[in-house]
N, C-alpha and C. Protein backbone atom coordinates (compact mmCIF):
# COMPACT_ATOMS: atom_id res chain seq x y z
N UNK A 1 0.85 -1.18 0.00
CA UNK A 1 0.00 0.00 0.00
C UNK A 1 0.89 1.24 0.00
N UNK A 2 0.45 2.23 -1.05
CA UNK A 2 1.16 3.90 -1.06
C UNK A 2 0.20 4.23 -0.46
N UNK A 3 0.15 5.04 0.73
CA UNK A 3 -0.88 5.62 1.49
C UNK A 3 0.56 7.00 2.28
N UNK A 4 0.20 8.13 2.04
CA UNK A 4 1.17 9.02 2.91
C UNK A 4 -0.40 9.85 3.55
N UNK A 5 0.31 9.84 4.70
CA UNK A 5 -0.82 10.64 5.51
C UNK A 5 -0.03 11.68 6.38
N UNK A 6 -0.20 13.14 5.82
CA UNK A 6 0.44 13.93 6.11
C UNK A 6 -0.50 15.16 7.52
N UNK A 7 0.40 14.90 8.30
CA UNK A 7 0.21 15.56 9.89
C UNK A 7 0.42 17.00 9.98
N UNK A 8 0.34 17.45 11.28
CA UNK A 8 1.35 18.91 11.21
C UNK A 8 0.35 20.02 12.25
N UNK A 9 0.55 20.83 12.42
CA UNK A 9 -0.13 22.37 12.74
C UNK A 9 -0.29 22.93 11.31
N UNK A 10 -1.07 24.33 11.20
CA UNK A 10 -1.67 24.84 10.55
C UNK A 10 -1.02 25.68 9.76
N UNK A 11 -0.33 25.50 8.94
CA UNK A 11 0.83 26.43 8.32
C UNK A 11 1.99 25.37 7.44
N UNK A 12 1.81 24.19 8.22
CA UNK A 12 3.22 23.22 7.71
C UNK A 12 3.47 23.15 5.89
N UNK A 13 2.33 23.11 5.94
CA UNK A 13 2.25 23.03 4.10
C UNK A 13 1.55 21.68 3.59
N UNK A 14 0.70 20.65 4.20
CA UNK A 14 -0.03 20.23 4.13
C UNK A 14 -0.85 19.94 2.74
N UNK A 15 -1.74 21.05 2.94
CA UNK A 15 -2.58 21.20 1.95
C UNK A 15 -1.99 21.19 0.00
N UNK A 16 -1.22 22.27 0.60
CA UNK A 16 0.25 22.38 -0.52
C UNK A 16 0.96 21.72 -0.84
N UNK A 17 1.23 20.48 0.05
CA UNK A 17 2.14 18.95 -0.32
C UNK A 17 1.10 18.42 -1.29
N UNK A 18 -0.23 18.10 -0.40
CA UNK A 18 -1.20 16.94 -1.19
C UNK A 18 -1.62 17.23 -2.57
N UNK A 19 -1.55 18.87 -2.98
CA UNK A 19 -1.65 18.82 -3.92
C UNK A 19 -0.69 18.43 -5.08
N UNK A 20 0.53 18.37 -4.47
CA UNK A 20 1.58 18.45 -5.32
C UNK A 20 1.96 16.83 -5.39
N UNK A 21 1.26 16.16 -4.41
CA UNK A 21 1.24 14.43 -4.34
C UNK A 21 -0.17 13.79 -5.52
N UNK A 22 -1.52 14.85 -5.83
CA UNK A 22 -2.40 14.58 -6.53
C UNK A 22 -1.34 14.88 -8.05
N UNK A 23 -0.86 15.59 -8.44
CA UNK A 23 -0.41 16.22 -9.46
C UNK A 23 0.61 14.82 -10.20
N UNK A 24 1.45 14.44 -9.32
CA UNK A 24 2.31 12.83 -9.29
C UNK A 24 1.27 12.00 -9.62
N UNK A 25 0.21 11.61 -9.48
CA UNK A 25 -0.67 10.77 -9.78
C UNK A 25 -1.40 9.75 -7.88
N UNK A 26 -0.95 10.71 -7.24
CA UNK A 26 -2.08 9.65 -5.84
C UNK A 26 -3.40 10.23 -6.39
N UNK A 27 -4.15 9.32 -5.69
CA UNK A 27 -5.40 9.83 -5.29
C UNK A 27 -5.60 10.99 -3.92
N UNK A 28 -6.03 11.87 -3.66
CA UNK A 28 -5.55 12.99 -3.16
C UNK A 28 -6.87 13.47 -2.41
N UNK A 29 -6.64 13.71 -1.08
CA UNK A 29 -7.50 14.71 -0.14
C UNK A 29 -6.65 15.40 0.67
N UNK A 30 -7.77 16.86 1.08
CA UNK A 30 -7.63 17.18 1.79
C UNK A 30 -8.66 17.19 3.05
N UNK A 31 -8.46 16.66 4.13
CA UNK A 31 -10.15 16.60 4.47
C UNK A 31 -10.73 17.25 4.87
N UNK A 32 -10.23 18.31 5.57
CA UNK A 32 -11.05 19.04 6.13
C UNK A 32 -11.51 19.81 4.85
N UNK A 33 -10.98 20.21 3.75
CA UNK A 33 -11.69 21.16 3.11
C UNK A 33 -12.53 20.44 2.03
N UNK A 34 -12.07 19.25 1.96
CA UNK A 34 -12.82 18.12 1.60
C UNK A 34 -14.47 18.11 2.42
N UNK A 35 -14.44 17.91 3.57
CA UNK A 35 -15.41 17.86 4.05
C UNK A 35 -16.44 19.85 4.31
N UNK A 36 -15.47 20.63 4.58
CA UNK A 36 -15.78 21.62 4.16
C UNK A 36 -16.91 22.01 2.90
N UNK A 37 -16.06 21.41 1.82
CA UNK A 37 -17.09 21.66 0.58
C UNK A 37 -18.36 20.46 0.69
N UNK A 38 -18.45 19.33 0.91
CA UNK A 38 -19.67 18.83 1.43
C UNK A 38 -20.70 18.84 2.29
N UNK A 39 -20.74 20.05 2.94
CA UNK A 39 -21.03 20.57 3.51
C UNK A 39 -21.64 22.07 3.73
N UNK A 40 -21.35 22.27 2.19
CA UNK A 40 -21.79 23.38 1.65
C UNK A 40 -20.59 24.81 2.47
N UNK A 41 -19.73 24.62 2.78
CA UNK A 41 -19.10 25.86 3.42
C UNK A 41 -17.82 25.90 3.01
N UNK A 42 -17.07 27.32 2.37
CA UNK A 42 -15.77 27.47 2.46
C UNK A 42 -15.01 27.05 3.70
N UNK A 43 -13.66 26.67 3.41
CA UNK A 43 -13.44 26.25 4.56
C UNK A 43 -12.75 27.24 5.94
N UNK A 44 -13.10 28.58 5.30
CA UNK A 44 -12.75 29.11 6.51
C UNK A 44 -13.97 29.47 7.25
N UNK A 45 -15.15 29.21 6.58
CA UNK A 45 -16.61 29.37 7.25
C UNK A 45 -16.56 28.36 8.06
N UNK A 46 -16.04 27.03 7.93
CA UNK A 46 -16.27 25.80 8.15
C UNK A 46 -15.88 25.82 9.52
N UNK A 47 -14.46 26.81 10.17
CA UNK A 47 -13.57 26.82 10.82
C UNK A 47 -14.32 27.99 12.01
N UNK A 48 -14.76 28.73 11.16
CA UNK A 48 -15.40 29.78 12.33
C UNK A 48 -17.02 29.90 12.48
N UNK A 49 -17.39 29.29 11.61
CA UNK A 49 -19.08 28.89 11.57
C UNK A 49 -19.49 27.43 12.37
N UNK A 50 -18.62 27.06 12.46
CA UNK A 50 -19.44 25.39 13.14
C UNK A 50 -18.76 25.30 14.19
N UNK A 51 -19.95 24.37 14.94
CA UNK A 51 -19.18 24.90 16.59
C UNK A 51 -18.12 23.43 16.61
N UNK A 52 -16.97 23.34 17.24
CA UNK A 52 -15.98 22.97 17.15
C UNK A 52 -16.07 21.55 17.33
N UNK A 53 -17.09 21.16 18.48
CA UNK A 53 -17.39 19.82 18.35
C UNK A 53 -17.80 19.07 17.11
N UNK A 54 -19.06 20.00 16.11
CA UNK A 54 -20.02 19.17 15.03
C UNK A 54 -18.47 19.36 14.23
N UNK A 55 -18.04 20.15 13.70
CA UNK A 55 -17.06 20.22 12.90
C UNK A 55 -16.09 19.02 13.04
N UNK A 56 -15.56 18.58 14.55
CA UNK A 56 -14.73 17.51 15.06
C UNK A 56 -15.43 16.47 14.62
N UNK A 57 -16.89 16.19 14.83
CA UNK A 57 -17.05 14.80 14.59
C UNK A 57 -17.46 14.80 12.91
N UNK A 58 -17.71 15.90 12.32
CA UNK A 58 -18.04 15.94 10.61
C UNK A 58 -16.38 15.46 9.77
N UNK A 59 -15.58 15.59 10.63
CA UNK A 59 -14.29 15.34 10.11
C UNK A 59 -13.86 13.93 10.58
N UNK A 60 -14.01 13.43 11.65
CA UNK A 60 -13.94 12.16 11.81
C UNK A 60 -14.36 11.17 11.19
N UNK A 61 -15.62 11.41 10.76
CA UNK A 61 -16.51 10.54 10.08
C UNK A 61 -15.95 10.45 8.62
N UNK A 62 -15.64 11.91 8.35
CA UNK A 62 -14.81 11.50 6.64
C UNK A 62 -13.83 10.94 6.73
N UNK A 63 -12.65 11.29 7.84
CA UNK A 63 -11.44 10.53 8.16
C UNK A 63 -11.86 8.83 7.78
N UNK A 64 -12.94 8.37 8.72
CA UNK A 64 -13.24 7.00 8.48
C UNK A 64 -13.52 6.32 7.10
N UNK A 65 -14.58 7.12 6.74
CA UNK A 65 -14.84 6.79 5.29
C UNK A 65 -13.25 6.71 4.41
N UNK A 66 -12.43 8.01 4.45
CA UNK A 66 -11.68 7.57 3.68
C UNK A 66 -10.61 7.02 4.06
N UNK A 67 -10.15 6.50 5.41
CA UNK A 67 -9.30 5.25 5.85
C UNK A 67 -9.63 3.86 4.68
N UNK A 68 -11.27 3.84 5.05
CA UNK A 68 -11.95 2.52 4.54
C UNK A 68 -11.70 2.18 3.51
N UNK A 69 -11.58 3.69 2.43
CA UNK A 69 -11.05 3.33 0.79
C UNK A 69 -9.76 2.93 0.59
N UNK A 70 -8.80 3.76 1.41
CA UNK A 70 -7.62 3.26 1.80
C UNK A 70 -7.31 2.01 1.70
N UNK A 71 -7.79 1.48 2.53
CA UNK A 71 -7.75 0.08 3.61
C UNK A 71 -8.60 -1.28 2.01
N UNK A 72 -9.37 -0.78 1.38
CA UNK A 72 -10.18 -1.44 0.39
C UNK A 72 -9.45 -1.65 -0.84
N UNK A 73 -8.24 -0.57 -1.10
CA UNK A 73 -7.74 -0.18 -2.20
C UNK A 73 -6.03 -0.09 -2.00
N UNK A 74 -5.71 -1.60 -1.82
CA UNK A 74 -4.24 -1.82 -0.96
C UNK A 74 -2.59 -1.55 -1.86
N UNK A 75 -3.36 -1.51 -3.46
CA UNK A 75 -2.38 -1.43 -4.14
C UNK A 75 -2.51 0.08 -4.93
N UNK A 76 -3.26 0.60 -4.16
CA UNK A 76 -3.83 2.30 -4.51
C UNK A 76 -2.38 3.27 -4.24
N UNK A 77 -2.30 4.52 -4.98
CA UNK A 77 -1.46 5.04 -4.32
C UNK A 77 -2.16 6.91 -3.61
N UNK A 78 -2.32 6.77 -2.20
CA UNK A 78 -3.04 7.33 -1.93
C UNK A 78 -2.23 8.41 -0.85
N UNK A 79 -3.19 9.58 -0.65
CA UNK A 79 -2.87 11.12 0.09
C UNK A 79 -3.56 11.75 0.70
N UNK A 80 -3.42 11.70 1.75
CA UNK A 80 -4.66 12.63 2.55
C UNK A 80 -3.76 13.81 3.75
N UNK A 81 -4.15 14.58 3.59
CA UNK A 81 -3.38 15.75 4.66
C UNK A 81 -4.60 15.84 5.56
N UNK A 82 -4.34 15.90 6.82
CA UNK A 82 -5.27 15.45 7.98
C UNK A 82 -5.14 16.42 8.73
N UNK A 83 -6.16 17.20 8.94
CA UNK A 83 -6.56 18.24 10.06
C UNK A 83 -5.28 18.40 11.36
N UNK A 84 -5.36 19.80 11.22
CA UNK A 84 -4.50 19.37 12.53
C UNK A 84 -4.77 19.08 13.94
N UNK A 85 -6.34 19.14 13.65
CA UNK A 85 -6.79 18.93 15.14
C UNK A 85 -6.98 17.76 15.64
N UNK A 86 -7.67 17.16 14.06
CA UNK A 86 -7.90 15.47 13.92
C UNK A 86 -7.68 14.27 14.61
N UNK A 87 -6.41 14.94 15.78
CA UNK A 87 -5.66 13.43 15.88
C UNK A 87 -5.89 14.13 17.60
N UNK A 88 -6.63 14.71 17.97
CA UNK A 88 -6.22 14.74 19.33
C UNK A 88 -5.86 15.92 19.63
N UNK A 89 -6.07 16.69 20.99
CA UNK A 89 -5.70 17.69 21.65
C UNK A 89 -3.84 17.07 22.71
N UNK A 90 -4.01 16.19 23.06
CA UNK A 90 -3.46 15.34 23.81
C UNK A 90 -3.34 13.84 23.58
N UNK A 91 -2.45 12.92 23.94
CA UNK A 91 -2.66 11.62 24.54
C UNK A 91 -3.72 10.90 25.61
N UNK A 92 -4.30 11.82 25.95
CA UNK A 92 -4.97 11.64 26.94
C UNK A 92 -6.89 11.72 26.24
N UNK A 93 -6.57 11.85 25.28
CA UNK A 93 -7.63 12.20 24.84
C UNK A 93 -8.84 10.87 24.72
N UNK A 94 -10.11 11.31 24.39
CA UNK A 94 -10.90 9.81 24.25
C UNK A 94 -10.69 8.93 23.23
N UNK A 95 -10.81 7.62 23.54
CA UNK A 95 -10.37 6.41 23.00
C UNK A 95 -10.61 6.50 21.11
N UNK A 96 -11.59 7.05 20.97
CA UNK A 96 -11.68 7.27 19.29
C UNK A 96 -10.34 8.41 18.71
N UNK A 97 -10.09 8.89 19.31
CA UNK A 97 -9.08 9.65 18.83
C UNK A 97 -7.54 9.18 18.98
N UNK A 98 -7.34 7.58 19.43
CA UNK A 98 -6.14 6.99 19.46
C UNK A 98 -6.41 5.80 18.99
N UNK A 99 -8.08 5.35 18.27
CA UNK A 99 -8.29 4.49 17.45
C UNK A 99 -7.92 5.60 16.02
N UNK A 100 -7.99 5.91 15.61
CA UNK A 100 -7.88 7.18 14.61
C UNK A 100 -6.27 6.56 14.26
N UNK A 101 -5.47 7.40 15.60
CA UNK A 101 -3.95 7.24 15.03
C UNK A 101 -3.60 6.22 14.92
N UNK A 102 -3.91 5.30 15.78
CA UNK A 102 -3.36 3.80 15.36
C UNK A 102 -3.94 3.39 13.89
N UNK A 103 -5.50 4.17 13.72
CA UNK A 103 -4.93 3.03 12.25
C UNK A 103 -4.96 3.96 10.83
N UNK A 104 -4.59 5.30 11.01
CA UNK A 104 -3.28 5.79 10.27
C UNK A 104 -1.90 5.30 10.59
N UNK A 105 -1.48 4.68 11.19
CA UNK A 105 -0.27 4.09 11.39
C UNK A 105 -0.08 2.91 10.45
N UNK A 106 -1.15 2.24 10.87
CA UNK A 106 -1.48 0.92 10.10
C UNK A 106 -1.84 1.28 8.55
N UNK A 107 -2.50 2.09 8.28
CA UNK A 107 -2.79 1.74 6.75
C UNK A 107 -1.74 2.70 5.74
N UNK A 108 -0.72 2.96 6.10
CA UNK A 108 0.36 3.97 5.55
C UNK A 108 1.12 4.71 6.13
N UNK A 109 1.71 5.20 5.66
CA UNK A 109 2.98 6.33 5.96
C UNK A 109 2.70 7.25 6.66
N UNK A 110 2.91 7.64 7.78
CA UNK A 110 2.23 9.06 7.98
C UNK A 110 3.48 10.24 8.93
N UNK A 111 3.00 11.02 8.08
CA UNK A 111 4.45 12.05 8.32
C UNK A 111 4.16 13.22 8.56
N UNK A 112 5.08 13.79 9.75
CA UNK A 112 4.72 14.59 10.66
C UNK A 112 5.32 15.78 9.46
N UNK A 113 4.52 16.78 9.41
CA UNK A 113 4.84 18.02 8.73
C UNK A 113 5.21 19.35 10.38
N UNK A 114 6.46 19.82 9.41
CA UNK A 114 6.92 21.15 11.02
C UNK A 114 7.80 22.26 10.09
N UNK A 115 7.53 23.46 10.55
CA UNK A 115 7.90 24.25 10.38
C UNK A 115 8.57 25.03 11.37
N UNK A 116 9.65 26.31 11.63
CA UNK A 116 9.33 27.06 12.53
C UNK A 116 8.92 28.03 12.73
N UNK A 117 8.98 28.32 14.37
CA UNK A 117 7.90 29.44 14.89
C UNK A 117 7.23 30.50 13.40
N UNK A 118 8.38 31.27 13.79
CA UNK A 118 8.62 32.66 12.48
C UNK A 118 7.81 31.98 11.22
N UNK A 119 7.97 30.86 10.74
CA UNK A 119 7.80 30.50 9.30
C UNK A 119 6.12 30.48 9.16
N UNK A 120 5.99 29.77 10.28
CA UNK A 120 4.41 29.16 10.59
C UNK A 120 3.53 30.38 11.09
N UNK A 121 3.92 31.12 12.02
CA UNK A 121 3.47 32.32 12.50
C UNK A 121 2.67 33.31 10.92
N UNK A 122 3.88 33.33 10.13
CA UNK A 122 3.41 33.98 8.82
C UNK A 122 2.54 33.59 7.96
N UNK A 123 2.32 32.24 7.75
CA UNK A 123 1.84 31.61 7.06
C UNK A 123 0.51 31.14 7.31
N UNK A 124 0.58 31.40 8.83
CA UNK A 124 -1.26 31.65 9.18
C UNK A 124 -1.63 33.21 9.44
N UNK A 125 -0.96 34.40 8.89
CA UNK A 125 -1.33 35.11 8.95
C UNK A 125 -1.05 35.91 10.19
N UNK A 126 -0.37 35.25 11.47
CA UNK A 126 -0.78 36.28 12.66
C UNK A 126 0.51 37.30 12.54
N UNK A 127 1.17 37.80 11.96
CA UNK A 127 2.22 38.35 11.71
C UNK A 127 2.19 39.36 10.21
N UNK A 128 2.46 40.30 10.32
CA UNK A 128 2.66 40.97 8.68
C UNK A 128 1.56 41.67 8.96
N UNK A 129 0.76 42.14 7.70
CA UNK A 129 -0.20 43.08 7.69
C UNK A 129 -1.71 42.27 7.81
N UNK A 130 -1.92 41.14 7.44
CA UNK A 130 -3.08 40.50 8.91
C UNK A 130 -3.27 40.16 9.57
N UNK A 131 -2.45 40.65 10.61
CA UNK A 131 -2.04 40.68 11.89
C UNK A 131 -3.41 41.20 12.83
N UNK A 132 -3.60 42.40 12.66
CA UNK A 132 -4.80 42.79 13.32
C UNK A 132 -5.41 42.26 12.83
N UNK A 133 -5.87 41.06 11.99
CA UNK A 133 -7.49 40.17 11.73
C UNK A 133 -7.46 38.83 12.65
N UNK A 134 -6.20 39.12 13.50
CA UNK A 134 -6.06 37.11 13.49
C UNK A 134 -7.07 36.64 14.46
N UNK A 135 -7.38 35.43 14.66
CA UNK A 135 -8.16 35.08 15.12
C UNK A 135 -7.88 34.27 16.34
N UNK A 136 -6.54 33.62 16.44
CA UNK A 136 -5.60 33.30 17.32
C UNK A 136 -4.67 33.95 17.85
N UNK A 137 -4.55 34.37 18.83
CA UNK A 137 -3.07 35.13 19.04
C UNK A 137 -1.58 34.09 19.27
N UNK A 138 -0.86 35.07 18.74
CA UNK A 138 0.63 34.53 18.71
C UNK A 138 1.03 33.27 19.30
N UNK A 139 0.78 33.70 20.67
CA UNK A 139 1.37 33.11 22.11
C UNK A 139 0.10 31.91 21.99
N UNK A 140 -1.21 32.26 22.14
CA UNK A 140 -1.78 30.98 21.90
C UNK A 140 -1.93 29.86 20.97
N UNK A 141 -0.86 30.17 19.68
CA UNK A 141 -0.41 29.48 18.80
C UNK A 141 0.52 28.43 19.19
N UNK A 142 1.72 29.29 19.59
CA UNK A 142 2.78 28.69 20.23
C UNK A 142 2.32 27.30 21.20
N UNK A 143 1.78 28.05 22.14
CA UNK A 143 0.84 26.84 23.40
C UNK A 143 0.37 25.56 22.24
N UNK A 144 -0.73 26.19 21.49
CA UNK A 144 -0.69 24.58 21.12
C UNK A 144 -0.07 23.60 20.47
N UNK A 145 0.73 24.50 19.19
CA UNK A 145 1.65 23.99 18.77
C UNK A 145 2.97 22.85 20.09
N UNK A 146 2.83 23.25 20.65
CA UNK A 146 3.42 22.22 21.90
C UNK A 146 2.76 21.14 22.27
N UNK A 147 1.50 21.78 22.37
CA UNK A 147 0.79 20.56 23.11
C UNK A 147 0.25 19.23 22.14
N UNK A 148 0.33 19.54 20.53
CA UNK A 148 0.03 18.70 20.06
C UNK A 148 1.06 18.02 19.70
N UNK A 149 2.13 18.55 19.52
CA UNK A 149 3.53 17.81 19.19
C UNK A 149 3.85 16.45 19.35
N UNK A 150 3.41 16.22 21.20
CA UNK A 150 3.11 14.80 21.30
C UNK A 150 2.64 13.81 20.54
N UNK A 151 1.42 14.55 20.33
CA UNK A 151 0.36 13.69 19.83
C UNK A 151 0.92 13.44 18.18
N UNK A 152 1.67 14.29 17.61
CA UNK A 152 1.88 14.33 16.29
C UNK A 152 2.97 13.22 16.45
N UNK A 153 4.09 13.41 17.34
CA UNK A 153 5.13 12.39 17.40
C UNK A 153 4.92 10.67 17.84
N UNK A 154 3.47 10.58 18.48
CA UNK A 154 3.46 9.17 18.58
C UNK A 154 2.71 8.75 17.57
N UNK A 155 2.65 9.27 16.27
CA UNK A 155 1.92 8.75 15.23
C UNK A 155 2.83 8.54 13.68
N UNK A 156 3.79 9.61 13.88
CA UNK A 156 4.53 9.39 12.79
C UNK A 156 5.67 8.69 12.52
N UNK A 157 5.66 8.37 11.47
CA UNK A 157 6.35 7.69 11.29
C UNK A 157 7.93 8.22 10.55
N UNK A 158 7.91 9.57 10.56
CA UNK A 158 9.08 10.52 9.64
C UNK A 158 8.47 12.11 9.69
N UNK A 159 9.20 12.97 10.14
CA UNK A 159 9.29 14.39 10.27
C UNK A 159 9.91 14.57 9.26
N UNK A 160 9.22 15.99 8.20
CA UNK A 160 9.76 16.60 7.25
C UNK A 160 9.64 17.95 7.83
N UNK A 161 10.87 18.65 8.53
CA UNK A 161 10.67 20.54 8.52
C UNK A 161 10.40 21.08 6.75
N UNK A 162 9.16 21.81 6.82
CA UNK A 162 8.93 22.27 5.70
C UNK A 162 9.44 23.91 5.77
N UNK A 163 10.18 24.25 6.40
CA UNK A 163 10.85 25.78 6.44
C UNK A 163 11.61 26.79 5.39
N UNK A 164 10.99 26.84 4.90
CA UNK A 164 12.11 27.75 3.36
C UNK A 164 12.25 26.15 2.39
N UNK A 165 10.75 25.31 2.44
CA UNK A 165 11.14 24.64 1.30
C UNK A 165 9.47 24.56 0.53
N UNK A 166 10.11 24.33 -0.85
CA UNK A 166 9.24 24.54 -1.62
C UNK A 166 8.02 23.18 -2.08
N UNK A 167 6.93 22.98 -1.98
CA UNK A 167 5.33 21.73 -1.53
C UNK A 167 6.40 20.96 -2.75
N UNK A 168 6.52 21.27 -3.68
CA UNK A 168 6.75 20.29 -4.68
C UNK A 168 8.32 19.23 -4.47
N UNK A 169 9.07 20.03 -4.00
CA UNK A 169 10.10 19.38 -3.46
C UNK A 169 9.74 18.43 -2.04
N UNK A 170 9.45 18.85 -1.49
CA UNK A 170 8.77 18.09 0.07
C UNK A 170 8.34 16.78 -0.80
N UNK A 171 7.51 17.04 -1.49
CA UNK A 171 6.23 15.91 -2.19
C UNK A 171 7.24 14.74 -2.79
N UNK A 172 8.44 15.51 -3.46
CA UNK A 172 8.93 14.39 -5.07
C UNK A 172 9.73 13.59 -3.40
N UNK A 173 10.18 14.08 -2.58
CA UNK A 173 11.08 13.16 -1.44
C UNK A 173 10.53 12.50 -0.18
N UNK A 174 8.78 12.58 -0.81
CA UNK A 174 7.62 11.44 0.00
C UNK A 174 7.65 10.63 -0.62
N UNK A 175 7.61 10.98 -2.18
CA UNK A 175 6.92 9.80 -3.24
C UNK A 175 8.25 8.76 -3.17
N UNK A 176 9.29 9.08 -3.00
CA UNK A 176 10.79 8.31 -2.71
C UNK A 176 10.29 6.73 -1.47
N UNK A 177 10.20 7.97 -0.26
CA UNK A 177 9.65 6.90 0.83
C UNK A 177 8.43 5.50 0.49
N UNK A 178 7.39 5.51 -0.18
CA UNK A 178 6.41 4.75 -0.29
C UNK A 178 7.24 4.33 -1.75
């Protein structure tokens, strides 16, 4: 099975890998905006319009569905960039959310996407001139970016820093790995 299942906080380049992994020839999601558009909502409506729980479990449920195709389709070569919330606040979290990572573990590759502070800071905007729009502040970025780290590191299987590098390069030295 080619299955890369790409991790990360909100900035790593994610979205921007998978496309550049659809373009190679995987089969290609993104899910949250995946599920976003089924749902009838851009996905930044998706993010500030739905309350955080329905949104959590509207994304789980696609997560499952498309594990299943995954899991159905063994000689597939497949891509999904996965929410960053997707996998857990913590280790500690409820039991569906460490059934989740275990079987992204199991059905493919899955690789922790990281950037730093400065890089990521910009790239969601809280820095530069939409700065006064952000919706997160700085410091509460930072915080979680820590706290999920864990959770990102007991799932992956390979860290790529995406920092001053360009989705298409990241992508051609995944497609290497699988």
């Amino acid at each position: 099975m080619s299955a890369i299942f790409l991790i990360g906080a909100s900035g790593t380049g994610k979205s921007a890998i998978v496309r550049e992994l659809a373009k190679a020839g995987f089969t290609a999601a993104d899910v949250d905006a995946a599920v976003a558009g089924s749902q009838g909502y851009t996905l930044e409506d998706f993010y500030v319009l739905l309350e955080p729980e329905r949104r959590k479990a509207l994304v789980a449920r696609a997560l499952d569905d498309f594990l299943d195709d995954v899991e159905a389709d063994p000689t597939g070569r497949w891509a999904l960039a996965i929410p960053s919330d997707a996998l857990g606040e913590s280790l500690e979290e409820p039991v569906q959310a460490a059934l989740v990572r275990a079987r992204l573990r199991d059905a493919g590759t899955v690789v922790k996407l990281t950037g730093d502070l400065s890089t990521l800071v910009t790239r969601n905007g809280l820095i530069g001139q939409r700065s006064a729009t952000m919706v997160m502040p700085r410091k509460e970025f930072r915080l979680m970016l820590a706290a999920r780290d864990e959770v990102y590191d007991a799932v992956a299987h390979y860290t790529f820093d995406t920092t001053k590098r360009e989705a298409a390069d990241v992508a051609r030295e995944l497609i290497a790995l699988v």
